[in-house]
N, C-alpha and C. Protein backbone atom coordinates (compact mmCIF):
# COMPACT_ATOMS: atom_id res chain seq x y z
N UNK A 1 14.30 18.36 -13.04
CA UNK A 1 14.65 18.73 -11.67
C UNK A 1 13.46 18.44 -10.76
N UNK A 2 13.92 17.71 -9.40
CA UNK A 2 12.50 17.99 -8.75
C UNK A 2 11.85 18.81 -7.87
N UNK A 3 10.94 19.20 -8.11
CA UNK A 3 9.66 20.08 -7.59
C UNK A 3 10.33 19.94 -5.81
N UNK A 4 10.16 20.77 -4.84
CA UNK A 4 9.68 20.67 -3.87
C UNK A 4 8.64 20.78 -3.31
N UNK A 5 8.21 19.87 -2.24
CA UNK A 5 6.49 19.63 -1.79
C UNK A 5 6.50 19.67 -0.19
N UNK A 6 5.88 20.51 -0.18
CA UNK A 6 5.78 20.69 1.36
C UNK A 6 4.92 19.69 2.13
N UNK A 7 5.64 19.51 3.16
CA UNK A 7 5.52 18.33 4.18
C UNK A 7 4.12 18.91 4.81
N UNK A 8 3.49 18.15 5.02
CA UNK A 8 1.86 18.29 5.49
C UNK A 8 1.29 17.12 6.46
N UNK A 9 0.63 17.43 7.35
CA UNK A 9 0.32 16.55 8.38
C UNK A 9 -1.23 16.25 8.12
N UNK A 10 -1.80 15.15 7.81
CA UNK A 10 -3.07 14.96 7.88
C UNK A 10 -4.09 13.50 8.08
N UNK A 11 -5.08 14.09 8.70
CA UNK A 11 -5.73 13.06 9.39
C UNK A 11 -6.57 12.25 8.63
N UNK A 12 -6.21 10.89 8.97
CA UNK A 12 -7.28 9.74 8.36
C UNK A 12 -7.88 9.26 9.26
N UNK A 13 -8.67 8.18 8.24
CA UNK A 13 -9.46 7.10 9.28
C UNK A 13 -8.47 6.02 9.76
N UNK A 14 -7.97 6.64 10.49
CA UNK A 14 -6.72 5.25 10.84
C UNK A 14 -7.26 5.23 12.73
N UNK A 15 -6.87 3.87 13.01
CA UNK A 15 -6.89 4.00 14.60
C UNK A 15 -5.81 3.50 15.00
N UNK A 16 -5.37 3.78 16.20
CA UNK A 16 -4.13 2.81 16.76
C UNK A 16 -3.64 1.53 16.66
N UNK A 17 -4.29 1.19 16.19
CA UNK A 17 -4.14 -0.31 15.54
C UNK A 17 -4.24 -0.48 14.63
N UNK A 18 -3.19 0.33 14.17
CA UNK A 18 -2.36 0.04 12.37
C UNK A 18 -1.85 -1.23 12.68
N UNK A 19 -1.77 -2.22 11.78
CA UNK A 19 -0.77 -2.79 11.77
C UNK A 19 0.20 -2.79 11.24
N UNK A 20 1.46 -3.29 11.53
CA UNK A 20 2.33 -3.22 10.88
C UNK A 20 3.40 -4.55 11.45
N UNK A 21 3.99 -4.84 10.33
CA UNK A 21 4.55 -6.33 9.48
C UNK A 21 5.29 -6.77 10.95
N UNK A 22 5.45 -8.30 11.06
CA UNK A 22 5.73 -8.41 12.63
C UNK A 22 7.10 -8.92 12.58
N UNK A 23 7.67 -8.03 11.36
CA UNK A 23 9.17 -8.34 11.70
C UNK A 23 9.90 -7.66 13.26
N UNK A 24 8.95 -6.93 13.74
CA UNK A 24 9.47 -6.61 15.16
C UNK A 24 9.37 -7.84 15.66
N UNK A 25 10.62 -7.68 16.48
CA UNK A 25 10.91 -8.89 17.64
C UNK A 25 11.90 -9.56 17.19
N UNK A 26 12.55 -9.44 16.05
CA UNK A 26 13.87 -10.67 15.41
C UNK A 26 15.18 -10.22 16.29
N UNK A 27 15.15 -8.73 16.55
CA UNK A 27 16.28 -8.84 17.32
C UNK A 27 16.31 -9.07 18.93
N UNK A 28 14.94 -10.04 19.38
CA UNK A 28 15.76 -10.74 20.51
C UNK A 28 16.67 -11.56 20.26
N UNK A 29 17.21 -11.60 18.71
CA UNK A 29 17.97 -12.75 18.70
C UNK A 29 19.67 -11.95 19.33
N UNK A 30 19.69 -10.81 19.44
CA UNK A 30 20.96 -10.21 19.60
C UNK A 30 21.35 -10.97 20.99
N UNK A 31 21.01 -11.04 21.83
CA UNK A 31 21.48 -11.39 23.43
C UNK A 31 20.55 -12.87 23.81
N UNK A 32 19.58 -12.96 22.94
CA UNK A 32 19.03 -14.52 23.85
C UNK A 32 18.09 -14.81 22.71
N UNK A 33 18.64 -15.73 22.22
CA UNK A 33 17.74 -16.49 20.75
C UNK A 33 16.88 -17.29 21.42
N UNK A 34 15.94 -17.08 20.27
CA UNK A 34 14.77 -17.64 20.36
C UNK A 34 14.75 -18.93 19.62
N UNK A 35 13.96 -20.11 19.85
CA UNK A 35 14.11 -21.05 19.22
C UNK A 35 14.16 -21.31 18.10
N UNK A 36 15.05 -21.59 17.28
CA UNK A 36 14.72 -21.46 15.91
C UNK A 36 13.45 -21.77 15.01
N UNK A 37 12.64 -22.02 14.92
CA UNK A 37 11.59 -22.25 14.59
C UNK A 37 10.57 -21.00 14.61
N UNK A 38 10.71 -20.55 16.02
CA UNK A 38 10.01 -19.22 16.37
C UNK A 38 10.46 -18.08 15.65
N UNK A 39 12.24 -18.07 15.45
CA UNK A 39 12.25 -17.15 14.59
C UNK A 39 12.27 -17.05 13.12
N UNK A 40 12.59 -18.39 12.80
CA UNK A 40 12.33 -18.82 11.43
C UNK A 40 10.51 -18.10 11.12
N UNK A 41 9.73 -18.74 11.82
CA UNK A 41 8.33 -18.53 11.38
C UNK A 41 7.69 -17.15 11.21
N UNK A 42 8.48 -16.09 12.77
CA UNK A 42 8.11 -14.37 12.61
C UNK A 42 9.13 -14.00 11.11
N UNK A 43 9.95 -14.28 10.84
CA UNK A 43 11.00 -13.65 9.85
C UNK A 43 10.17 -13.89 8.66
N UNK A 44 9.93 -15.27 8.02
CA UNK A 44 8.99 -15.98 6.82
C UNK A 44 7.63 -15.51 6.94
N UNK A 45 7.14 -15.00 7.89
CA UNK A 45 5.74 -14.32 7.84
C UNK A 45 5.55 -13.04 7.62
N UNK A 46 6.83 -11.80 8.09
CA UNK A 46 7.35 -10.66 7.74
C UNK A 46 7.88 -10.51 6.42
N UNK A 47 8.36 -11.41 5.28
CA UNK A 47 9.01 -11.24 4.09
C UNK A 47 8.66 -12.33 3.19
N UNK A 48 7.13 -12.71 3.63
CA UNK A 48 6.48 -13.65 2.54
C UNK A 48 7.66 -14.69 2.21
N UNK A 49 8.19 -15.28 3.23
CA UNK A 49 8.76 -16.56 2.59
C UNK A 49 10.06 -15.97 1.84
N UNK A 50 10.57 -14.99 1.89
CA UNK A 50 11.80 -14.36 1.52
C UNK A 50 13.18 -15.14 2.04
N UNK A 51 13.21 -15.24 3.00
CA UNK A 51 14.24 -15.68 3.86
C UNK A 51 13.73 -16.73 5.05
N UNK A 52 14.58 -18.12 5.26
CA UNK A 52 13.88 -18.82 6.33
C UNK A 52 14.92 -19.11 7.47
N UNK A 53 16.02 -18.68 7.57
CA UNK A 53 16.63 -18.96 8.78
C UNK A 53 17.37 -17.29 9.32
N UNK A 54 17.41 -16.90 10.52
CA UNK A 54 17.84 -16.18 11.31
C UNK A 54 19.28 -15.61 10.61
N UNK A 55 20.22 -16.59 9.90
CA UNK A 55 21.40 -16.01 9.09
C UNK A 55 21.43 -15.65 7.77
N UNK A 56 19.86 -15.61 7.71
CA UNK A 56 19.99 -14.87 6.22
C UNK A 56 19.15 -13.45 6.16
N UNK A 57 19.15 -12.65 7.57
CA UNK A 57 18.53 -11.30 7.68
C UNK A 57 19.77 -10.58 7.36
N UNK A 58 19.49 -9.68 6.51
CA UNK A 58 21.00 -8.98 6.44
C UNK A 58 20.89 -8.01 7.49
N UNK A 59 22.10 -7.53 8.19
CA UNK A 59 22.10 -6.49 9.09
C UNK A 59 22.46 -5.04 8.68
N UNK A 60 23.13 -5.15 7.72
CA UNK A 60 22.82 -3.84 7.07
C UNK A 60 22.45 -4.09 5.51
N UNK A 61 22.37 -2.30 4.88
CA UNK A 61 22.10 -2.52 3.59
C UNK A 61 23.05 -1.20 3.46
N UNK A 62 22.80 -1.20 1.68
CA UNK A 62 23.35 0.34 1.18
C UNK A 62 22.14 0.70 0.00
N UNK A 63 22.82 2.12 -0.49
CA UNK A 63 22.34 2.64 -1.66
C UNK A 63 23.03 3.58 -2.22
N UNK A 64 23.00 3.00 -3.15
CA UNK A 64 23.73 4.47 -4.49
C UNK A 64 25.15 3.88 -4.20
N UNK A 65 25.70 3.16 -3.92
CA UNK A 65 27.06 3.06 -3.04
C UNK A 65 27.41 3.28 -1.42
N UNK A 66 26.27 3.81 -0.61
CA UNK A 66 26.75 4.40 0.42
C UNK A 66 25.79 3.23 1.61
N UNK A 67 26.88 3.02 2.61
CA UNK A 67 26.32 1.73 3.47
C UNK A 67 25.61 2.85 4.65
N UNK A 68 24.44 1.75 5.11
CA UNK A 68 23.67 1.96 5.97
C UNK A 68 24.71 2.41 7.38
N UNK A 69 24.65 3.56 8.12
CA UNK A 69 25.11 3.25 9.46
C UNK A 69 24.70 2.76 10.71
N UNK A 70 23.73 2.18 10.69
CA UNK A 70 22.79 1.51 11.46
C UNK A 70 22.58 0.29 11.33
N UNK A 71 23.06 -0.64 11.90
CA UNK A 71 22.66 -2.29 11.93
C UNK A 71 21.28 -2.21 12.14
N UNK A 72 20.76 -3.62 11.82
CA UNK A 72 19.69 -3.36 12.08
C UNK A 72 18.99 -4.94 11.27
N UNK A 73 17.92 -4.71 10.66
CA UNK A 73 16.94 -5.99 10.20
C UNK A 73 16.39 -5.36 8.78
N UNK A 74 17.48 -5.37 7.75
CA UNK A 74 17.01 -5.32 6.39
C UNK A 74 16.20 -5.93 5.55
N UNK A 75 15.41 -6.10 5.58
CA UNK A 75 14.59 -7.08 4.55
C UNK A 75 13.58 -6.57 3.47
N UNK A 76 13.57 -5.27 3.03
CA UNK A 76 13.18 -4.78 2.39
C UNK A 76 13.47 -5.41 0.91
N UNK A 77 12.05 -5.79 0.09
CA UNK A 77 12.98 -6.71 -1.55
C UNK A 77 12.23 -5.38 -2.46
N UNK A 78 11.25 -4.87 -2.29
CA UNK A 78 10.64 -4.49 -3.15
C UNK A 78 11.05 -3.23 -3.74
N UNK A 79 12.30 -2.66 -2.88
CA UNK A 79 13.02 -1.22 -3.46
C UNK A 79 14.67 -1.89 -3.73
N UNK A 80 15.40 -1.18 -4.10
CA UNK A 80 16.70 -1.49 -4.71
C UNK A 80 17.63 -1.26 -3.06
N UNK A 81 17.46 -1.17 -2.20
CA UNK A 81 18.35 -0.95 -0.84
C UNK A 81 17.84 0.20 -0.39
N UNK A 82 17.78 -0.06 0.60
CA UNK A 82 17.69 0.82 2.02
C UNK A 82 18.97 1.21 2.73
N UNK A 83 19.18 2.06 3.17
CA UNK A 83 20.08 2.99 4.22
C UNK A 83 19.68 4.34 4.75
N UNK A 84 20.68 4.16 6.19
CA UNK A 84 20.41 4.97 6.78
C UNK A 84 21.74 5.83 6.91
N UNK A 85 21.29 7.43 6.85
CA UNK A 85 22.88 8.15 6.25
C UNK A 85 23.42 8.58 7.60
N UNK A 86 21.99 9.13 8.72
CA UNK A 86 23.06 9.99 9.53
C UNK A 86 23.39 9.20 10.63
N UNK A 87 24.87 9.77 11.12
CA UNK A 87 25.56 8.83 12.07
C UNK A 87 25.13 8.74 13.23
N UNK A 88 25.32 7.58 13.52
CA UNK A 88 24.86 6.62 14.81
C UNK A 88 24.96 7.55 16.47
N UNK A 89 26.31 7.95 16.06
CA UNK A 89 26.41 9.51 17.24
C UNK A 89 25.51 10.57 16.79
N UNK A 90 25.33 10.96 15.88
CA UNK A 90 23.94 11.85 15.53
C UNK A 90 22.92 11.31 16.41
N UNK A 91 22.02 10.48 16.27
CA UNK A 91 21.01 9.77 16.10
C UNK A 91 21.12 9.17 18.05
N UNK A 92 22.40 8.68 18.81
CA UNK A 92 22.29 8.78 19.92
C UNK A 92 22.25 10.11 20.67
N UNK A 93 22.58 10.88 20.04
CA UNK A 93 22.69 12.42 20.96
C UNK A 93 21.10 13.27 20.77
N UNK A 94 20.62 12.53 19.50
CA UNK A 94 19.39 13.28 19.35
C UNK A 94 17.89 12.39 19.92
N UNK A 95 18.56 11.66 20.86
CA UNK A 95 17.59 10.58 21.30
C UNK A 95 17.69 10.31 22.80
N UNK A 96 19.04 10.63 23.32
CA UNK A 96 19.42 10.64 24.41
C UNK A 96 19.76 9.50 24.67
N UNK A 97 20.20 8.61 23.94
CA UNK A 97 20.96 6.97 24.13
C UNK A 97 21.81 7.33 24.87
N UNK A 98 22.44 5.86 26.37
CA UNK A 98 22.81 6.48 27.22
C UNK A 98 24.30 5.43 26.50
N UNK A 99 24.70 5.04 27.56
CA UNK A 99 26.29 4.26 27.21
C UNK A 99 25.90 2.50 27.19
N UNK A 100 26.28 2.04 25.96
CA UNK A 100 25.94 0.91 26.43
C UNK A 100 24.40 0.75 25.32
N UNK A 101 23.32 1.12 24.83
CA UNK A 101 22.57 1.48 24.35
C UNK A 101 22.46 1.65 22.74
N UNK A 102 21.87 1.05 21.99
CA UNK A 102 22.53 1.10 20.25
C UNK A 102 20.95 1.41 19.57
N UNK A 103 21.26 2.01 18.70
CA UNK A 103 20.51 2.40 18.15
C UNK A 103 20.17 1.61 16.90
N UNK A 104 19.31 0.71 16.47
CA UNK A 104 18.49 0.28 15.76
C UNK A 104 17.54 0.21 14.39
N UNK A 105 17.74 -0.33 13.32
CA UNK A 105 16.76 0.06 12.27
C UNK A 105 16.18 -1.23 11.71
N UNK A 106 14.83 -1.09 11.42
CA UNK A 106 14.40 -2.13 10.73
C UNK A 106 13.14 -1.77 9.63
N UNK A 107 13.89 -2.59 8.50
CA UNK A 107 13.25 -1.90 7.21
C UNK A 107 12.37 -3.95 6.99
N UNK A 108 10.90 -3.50 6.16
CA UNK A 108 10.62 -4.86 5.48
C UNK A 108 9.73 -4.06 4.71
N UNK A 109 9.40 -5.29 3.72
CA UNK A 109 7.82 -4.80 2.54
C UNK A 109 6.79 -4.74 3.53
N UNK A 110 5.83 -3.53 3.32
CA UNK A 110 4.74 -3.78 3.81
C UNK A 110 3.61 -4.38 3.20
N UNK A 111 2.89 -5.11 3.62
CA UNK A 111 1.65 -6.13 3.23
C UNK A 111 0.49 -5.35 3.27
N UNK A 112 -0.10 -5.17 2.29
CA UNK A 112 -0.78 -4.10 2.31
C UNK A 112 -2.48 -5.01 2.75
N UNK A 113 -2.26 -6.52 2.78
CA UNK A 113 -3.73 -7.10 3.21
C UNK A 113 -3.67 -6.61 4.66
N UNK A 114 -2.45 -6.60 5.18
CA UNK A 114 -2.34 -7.18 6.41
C UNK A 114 -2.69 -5.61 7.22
N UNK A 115 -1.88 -4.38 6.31
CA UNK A 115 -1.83 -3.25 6.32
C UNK A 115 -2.48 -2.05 5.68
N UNK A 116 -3.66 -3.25 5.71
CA UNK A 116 -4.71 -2.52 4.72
C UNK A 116 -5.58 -0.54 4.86
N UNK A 117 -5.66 -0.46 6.39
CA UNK A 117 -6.11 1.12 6.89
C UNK A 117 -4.66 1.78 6.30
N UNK A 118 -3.53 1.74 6.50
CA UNK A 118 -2.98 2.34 5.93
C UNK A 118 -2.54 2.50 4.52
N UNK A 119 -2.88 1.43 3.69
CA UNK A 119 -2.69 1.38 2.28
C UNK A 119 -3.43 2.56 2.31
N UNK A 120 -5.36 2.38 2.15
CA UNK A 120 -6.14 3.22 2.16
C UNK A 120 -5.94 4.51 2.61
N UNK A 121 -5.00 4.89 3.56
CA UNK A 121 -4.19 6.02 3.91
C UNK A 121 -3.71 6.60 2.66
N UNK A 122 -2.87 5.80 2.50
CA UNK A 122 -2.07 5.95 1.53
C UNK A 122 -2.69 6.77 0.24
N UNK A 123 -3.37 5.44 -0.25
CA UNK A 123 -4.04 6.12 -1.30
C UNK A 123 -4.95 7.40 -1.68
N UNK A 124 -5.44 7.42 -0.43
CA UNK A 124 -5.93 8.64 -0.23
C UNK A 124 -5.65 9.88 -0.38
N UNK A 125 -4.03 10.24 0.19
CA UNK A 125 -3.03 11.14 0.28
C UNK A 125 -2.46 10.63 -0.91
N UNK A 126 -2.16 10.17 -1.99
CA UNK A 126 -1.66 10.08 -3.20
C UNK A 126 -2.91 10.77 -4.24
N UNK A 127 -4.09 10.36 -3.98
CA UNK A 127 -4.80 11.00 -5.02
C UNK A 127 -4.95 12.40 -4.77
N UNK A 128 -4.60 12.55 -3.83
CA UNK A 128 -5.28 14.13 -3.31
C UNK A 128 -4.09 14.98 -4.23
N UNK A 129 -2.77 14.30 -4.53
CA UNK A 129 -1.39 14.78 -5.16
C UNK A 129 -1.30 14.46 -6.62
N UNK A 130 -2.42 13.94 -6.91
CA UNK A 130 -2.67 13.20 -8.38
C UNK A 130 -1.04 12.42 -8.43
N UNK A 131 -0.65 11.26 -7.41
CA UNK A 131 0.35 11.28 -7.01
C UNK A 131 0.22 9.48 -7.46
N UNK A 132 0.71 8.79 -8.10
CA UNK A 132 0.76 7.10 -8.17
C UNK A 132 1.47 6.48 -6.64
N UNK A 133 1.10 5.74 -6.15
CA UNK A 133 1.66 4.96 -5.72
C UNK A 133 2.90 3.96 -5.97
N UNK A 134 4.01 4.10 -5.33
CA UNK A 134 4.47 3.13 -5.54
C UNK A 134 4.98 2.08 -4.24
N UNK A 135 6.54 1.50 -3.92
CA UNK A 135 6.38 0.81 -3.17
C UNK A 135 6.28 0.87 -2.19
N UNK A 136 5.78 -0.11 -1.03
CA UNK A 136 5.29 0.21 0.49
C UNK A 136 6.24 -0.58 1.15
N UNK A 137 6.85 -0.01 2.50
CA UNK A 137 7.80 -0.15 3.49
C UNK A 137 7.03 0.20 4.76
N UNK A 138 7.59 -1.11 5.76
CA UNK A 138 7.43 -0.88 7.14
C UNK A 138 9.04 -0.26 7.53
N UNK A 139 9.03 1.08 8.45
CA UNK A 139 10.36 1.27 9.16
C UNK A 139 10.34 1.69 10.06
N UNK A 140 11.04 1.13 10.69
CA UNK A 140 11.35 1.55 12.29
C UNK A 140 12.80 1.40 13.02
N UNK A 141 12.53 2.70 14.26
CA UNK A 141 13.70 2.51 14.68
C UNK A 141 13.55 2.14 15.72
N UNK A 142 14.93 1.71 16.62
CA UNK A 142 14.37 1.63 18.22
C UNK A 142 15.42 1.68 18.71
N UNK A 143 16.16 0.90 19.48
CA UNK A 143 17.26 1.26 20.48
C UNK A 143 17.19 -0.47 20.97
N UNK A 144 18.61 -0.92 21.36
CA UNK A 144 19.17 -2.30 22.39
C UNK A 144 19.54 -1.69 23.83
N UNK A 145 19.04 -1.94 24.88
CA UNK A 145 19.32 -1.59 25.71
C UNK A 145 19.40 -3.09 26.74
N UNK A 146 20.71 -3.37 27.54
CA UNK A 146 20.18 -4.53 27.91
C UNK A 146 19.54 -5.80 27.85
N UNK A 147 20.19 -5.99 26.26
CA UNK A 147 19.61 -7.04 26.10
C UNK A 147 17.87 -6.86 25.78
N UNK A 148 17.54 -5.83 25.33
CA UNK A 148 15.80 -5.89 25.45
C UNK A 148 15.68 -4.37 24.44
N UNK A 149 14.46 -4.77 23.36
CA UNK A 149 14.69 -3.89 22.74
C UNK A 149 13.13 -3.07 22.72
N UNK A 150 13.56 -1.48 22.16
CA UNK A 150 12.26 -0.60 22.14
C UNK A 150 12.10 -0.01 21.63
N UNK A 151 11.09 1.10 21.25
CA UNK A 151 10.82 1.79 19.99
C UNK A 151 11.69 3.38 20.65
N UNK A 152 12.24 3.75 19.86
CA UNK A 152 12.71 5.57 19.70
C UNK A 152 11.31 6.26 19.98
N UNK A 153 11.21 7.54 20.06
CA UNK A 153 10.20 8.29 20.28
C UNK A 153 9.88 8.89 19.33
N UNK A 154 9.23 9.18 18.81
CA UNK A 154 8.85 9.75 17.39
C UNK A 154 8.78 11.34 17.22
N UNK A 155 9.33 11.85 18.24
CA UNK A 155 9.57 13.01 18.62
C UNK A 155 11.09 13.85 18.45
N UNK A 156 11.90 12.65 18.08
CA UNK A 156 13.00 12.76 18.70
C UNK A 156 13.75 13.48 17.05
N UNK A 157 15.04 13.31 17.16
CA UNK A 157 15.76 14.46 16.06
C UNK A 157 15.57 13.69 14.37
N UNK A 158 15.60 14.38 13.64
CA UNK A 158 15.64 13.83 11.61
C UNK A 158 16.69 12.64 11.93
N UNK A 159 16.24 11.61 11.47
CA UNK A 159 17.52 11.07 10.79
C UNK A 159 16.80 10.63 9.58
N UNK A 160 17.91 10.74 8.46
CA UNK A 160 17.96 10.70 6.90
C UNK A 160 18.24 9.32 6.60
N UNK A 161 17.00 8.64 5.74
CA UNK A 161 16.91 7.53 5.04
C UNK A 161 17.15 7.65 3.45
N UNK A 162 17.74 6.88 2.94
CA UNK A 162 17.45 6.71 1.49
C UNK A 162 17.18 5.32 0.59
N UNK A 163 16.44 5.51 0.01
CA UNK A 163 15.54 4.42 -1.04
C UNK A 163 15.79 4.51 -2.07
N UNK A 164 16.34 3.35 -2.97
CA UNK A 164 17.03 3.02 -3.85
C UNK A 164 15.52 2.53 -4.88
N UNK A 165 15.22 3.47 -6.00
CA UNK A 165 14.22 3.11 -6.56
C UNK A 165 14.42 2.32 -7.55
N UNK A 166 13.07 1.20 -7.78
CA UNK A 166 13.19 -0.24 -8.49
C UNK A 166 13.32 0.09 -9.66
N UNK A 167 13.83 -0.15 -10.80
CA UNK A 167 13.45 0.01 -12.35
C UNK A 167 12.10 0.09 -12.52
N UNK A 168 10.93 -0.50 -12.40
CA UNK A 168 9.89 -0.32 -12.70
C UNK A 168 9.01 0.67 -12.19
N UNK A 169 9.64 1.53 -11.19
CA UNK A 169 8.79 2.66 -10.82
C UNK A 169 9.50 3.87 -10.85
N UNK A 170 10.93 3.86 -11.38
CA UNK A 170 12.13 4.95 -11.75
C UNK A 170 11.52 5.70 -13.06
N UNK A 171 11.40 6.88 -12.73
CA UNK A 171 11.15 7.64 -14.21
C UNK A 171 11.22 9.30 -13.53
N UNK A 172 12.44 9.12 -15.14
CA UNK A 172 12.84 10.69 -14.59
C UNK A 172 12.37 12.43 -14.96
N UNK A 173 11.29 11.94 -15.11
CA UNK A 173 10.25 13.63 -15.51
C UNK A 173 9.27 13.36 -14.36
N UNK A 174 9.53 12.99 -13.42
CA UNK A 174 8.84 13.00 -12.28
C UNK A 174 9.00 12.97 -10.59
N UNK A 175 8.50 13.79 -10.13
CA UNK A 175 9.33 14.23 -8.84
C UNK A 175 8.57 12.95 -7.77
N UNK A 176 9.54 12.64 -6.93
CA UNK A 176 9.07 11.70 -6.15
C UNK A 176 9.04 12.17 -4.29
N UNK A 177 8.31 11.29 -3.75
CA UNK A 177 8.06 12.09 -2.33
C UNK A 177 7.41 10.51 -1.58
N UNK A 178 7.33 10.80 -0.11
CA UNK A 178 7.13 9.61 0.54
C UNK A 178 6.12 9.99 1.43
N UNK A 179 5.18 8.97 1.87
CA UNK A 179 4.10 9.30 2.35
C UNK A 179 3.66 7.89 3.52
N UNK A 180 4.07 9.18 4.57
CA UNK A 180 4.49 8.19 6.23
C UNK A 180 3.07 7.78 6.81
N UNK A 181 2.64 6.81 7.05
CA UNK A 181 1.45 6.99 8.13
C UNK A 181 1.91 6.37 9.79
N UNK A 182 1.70 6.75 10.64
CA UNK A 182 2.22 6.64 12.18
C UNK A 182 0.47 6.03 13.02
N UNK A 183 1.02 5.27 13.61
CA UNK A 183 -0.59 4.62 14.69
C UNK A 183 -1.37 6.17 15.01
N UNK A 184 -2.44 5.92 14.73
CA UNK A 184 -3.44 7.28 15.71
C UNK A 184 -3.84 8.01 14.58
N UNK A 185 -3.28 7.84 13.03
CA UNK A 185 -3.74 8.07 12.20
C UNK A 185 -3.37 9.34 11.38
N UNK A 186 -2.09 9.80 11.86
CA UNK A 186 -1.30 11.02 11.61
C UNK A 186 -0.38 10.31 9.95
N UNK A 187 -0.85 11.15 9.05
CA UNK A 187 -0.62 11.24 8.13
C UNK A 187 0.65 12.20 6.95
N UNK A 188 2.10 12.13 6.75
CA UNK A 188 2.95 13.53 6.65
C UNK A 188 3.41 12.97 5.04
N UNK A 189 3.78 13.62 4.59
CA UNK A 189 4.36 13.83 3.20
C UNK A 189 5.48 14.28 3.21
N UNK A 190 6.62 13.54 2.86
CA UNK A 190 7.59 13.91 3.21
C UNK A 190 8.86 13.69 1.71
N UNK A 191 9.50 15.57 1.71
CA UNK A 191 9.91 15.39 0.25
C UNK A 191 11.11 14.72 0.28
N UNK A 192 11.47 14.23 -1.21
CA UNK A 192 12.41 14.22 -1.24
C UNK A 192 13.64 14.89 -1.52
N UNK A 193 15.09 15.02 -0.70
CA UNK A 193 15.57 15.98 -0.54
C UNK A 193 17.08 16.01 -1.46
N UNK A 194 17.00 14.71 -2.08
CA UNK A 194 18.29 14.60 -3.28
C UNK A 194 17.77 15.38 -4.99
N UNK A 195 18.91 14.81 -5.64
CA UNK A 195 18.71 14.70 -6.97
C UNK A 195 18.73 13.89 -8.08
N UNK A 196 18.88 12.64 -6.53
CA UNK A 196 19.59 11.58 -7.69
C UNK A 196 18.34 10.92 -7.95
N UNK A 197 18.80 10.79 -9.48
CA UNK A 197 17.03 10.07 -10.03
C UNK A 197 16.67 8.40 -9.52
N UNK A 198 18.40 8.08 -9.20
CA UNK A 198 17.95 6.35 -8.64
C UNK A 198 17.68 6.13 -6.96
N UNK A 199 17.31 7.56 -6.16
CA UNK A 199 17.24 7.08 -5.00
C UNK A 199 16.15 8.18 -4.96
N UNK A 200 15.18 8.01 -3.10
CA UNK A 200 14.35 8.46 -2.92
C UNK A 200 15.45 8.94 -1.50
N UNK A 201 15.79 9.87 -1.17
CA UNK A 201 15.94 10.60 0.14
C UNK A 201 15.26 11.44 1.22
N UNK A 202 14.76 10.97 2.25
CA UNK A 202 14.16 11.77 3.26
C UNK A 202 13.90 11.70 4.50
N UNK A 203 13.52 12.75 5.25
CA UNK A 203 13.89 12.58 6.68
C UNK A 203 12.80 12.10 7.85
N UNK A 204 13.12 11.27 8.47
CA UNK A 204 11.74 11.16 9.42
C UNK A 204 12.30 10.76 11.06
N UNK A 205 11.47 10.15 12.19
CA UNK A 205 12.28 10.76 13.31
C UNK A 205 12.33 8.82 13.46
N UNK A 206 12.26 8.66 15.18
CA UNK A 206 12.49 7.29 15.16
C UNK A 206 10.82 6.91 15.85
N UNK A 207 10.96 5.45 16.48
CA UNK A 207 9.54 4.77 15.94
C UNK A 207 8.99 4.28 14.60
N UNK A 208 7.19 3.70 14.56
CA UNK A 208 7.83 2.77 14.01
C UNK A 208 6.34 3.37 12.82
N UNK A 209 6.53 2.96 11.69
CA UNK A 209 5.52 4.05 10.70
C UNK A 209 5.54 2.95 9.23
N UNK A 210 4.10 3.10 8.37
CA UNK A 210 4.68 2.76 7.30
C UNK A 210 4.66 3.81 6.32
N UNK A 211 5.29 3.51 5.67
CA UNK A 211 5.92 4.29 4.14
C UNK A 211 5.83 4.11 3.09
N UNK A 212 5.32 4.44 2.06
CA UNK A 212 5.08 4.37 0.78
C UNK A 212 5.89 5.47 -0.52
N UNK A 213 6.32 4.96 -1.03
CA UNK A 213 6.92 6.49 -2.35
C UNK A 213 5.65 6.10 -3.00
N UNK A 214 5.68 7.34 -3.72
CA UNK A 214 5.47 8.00 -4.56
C UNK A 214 6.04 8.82 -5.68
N UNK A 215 4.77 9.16 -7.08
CA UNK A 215 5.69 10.32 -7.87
C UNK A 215 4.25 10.55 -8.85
N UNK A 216 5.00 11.76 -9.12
CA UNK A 216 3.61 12.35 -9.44
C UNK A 216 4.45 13.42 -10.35
């Protein structure tokens, strides 16, 4: 059964200039594409050569069986699927999306050269849990408004993700938990809130953060 772990906020050496993977920006392709080339090159630089044309981003994903309700920019390879559970009217009412206005998700691997202050985040807050590392995710949410897109506020209401864990980091005498880092160097631990041994479930707000599981 797993342990519950209380969610904890803590500070690193991180500065505002985390980076994180530059799959932001693919959905100007929703209302005014970009030249193909341009988006061919941000997409193949975001997913290491994963995918090279604009019709092979999937827009949604699932897990366990259950589909994402959020379109969005899936490209996550290194976990078994990504989704997002709570509904899209949830998630506009707890954000204040007006009419006209869609709400947004975008999942990829995070690069940990590229994303290196926060690996080191990472690791940091894993040893402190005698906690392994496992895989790393950029996610974010944002909103379409007009043709032009933006980040959610990171303030704003839970919405519930779940992570479909790989065979090679699935093992079931061990409780697993996710470990967010946000620009400015804010650091949270965040449990997981299922039982199912093939997924990681948990809640975080919108904006844009990277993520790592864990299990310990």
């Amino acid at each position: 059964m797993k342990a519950s772990i209380i969610k904890k906020t803590l500070m690193a050496a991180l500065t505002a200039s985390l980076v994180m993977a530059p799959v932001m920006g693919v959905f100007a392709t929703e209302k005014i594409a970009p030249a193909p080339t341009q988006a061919e090159e941000a997409i193949s630089e975001a997913t290491n050569n994963a995918v090279t044309t604009v019709a092979e981003v999937p827009a949604s994903s699932s897990v366990a069986g259950v589909k994402s309700t959020v379109s969005g920019v899936y490209l996550a390879r290194e976990v078994t699927g990504t989704a997002v559970s709570t509904p899209t009217t949830t998630i506009a009412a707890g954000y204040g999306l007006a009419k006209g206005e869609k709400a947004v998700a975008k999942f990829s691997d995070m690069d940990p050269k590229k994303s290196y202050l926060a690996k080191q985040s990472m690791d940091a807050v894993a040893a402190s849990q005698n906690a392994v590392v496992g895989p790393m995710l950029n996610i974010e949410f944002g909103k379409m408004s007009g043709g032009k897109y933006s980040l959610l506020p990171t303030d704003g209401a839970d919405i519930r993700i779940s992570v479909g864990l790989p065979k090679s980091f699935a093992q079931n005498d061990k409780t697993f938990a996710v470990i967010r880092v946000r620009a400015g160097g804010v650091v949270t631990i965040l449990e997981d809130v299922d039982n199912n041994p093939n997924t990681v479930t948990f809640d975080t707000t919108g904006g844009a953060g990277a993520y790592a599981l864990i299990k310990y």
